[in-house]
Protein backbone atom coordinates (compact mmCIF):
# COMPACT_ATOMS: atom_id res chain seq x y z
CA UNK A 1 -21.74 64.53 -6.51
CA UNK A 2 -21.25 62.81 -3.23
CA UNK A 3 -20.08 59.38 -3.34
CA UNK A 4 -20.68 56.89 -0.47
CA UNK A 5 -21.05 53.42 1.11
CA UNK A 6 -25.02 52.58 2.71
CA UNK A 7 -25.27 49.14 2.43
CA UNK A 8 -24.32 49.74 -1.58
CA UNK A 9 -22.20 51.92 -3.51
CA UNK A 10 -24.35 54.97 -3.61
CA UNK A 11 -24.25 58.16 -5.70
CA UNK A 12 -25.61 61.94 -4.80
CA UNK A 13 -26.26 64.24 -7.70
CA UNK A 14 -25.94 67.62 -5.83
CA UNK A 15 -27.37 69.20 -8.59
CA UNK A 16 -30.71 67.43 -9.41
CA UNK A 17 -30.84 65.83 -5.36
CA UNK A 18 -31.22 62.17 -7.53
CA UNK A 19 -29.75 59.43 -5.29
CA UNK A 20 -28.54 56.71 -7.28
CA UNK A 21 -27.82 52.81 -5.37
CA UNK A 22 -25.86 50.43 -7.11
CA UNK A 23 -27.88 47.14 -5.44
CA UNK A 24 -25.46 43.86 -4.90
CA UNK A 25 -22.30 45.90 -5.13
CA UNK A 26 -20.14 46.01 -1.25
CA UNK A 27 -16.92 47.21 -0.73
CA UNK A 28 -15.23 45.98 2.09
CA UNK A 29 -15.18 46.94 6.04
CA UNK A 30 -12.20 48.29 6.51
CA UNK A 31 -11.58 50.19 2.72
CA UNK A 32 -14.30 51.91 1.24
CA UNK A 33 -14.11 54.15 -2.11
CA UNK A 34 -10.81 55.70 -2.69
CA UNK A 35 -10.29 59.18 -4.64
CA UNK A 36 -7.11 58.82 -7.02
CA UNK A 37 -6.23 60.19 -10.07
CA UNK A 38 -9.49 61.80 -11.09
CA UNK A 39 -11.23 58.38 -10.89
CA UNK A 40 -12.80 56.59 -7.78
CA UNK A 41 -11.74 53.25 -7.12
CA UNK A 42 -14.06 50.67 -4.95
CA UNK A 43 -11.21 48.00 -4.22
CA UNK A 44 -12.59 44.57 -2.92
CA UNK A 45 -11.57 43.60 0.24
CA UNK A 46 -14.39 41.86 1.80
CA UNK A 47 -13.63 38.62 0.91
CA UNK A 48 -13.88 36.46 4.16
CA UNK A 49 -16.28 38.49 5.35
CA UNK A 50 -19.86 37.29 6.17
CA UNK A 51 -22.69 39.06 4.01
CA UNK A 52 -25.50 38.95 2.31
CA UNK A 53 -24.86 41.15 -0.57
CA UNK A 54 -24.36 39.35 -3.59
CA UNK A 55 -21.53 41.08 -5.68
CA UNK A 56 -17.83 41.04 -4.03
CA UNK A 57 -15.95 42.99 -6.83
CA UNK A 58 -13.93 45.87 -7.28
CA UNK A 59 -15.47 49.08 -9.50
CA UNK A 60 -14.36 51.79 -10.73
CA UNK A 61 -16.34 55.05 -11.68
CA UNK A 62 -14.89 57.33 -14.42
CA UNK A 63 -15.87 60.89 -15.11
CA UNK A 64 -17.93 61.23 -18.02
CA UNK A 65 -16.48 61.18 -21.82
CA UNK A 66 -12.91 60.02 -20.24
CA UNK A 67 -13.22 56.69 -21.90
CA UNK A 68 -13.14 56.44 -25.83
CA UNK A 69 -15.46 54.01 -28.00
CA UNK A 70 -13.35 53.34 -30.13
């Protein structure tokens, strides 16, 4: 999968060519989605910032089955 930035966080299955947009959610300018440890990390840094997107927040997207239920 291809992870990116246009407009929203944005995910593209290679696999099954589904394009998923996660609507309201912007990273900032300057620092986008960061690759570390395994996980991705969307740090929020566009406070100050003018936009129209409604969600300033940081994310992060885990690999499937890496977090328990219990």
């Amino acid at each position: 999968a291809i992870f990116f930035r246009h407009h929203f966080h944005s995910i593209w299955d290679l696999d099954t060519d589904e394009r998923i947009q996660y609507e309201g959610l912007r990273s900032g300018c300057w620092l986008g989605i960061v690759p570390a440890g395994g996980i991705l990390l969307a740090p929020e840094s566009s406070a100050g910032c003018y936009c129209a997107d409604p969600i300033q927040t940081s994310i992060a997207f885990l690999p499937g089955g890496m977090v328990s239920e219990n």
